[in-house]
C-alpha atoms as a PDB file:
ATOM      1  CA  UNK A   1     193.453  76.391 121.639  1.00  0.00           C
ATOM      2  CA  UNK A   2     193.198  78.691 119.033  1.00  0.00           C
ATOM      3  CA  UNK A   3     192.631  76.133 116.273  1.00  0.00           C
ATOM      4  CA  UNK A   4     189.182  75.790 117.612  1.00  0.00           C
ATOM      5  CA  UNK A   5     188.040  79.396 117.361  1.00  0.00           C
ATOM      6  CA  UNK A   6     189.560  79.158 113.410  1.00  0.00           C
ATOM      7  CA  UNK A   7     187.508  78.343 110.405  1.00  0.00           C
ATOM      8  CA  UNK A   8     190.610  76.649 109.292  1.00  0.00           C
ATOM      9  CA  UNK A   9     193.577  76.827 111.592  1.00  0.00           C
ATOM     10  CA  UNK A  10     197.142  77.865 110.689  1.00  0.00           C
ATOM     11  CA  UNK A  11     198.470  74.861 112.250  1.00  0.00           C
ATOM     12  CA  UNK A  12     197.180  72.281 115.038  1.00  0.00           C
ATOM     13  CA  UNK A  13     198.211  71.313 117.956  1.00  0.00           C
ATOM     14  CA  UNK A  14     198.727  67.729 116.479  1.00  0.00           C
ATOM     15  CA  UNK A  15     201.009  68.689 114.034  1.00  0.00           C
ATOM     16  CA  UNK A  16     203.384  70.693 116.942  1.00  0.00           C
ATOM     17  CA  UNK A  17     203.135  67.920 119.137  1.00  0.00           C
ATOM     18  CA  UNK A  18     204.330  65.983 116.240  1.00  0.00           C
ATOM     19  CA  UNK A  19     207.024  67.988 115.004  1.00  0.00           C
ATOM     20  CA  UNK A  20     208.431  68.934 118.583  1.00  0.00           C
ATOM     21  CA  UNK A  21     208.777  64.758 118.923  1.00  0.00           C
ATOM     22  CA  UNK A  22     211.406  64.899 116.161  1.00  0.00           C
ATOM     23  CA  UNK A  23     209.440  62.120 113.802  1.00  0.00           C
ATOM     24  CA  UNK A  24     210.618  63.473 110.369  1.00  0.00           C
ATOM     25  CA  UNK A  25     211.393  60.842 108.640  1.00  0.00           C
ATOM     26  CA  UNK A  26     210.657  57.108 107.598  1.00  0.00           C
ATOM     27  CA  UNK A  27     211.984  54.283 110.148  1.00  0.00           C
ATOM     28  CA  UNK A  28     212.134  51.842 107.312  1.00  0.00           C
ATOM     29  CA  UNK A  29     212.028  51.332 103.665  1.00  0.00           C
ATOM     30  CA  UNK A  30     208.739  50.991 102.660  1.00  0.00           C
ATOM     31  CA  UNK A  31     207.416  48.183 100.015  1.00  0.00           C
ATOM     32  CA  UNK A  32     206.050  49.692  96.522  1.00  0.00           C
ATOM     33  CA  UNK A  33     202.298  50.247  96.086  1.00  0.00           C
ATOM     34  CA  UNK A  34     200.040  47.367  94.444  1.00  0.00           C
ATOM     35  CA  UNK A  35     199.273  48.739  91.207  1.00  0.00           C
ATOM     36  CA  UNK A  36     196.008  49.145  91.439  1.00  0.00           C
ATOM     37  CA  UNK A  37     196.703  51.386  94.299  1.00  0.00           C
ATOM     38  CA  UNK A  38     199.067  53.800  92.285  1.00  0.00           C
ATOM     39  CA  UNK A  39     197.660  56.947  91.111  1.00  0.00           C
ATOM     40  CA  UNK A  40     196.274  57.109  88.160  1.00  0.00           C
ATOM     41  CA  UNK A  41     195.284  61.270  87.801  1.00  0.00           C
ATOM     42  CA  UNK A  42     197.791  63.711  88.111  1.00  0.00           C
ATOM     43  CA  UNK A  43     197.028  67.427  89.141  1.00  0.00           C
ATOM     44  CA  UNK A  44     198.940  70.631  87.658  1.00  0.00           C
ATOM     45  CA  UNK A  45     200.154  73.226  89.398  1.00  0.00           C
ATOM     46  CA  UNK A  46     197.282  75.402  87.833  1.00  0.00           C
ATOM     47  CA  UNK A  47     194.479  73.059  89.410  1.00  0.00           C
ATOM     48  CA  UNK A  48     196.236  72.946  92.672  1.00  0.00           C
ATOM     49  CA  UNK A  49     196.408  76.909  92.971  1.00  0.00           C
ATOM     50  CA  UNK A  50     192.493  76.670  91.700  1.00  0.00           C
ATOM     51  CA  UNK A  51     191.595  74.514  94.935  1.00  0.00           C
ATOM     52  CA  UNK A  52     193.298  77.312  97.446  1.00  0.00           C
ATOM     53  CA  UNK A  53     192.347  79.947  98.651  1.00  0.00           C
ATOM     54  CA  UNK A  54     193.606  83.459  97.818  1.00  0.00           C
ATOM     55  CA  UNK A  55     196.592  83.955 100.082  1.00  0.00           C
ATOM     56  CA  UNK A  56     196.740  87.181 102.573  1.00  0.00           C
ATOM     57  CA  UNK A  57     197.037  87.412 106.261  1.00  0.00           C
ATOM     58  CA  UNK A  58     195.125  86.239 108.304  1.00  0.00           C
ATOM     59  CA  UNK A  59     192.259  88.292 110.139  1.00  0.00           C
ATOM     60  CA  UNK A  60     188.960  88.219 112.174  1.00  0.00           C
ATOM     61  CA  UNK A  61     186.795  86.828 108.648  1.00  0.00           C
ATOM     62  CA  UNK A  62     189.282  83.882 109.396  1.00  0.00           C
ATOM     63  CA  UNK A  63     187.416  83.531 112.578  1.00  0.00           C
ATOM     64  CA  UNK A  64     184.224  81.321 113.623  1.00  0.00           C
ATOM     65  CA  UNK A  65     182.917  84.001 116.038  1.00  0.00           C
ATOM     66  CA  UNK A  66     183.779  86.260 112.798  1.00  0.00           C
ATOM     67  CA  UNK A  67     182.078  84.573 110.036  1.00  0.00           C
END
């Protein structure tokens, strides 16, 4: 419930439904991407961090009603 009230939530119910089923990991090997499908641009660490936002605790700005 709380995810909806949250600009951008800390974690969804989705993804605790998800992890509380146990699914962690692959059922089957997988077949390699097409090539045309592989990525081509890699991002560093530095452009990654850029993209974030600053990290801190969470508070009422984090909020819709608090916007």
């Amino acid at each position: 419930m709380f995810e909806l009230t949250m600009k951008v939530p800390s974690i969804a119910k989705a993804q605790v439904q998800i992890l509380s089923e146990g699914v962690v990991e692959r059922v089957t090997e997988c077949d390699p991407l097409p090539a045309d499908l592989l990525p081509v641009l890699r991002f560093t660490e530095a452009q990654i961090h850029g993209g974030l936002p600053e990290s801190g605790a969470f508070g009422v700005h984090d909020l819709r009603c608090g916007a």
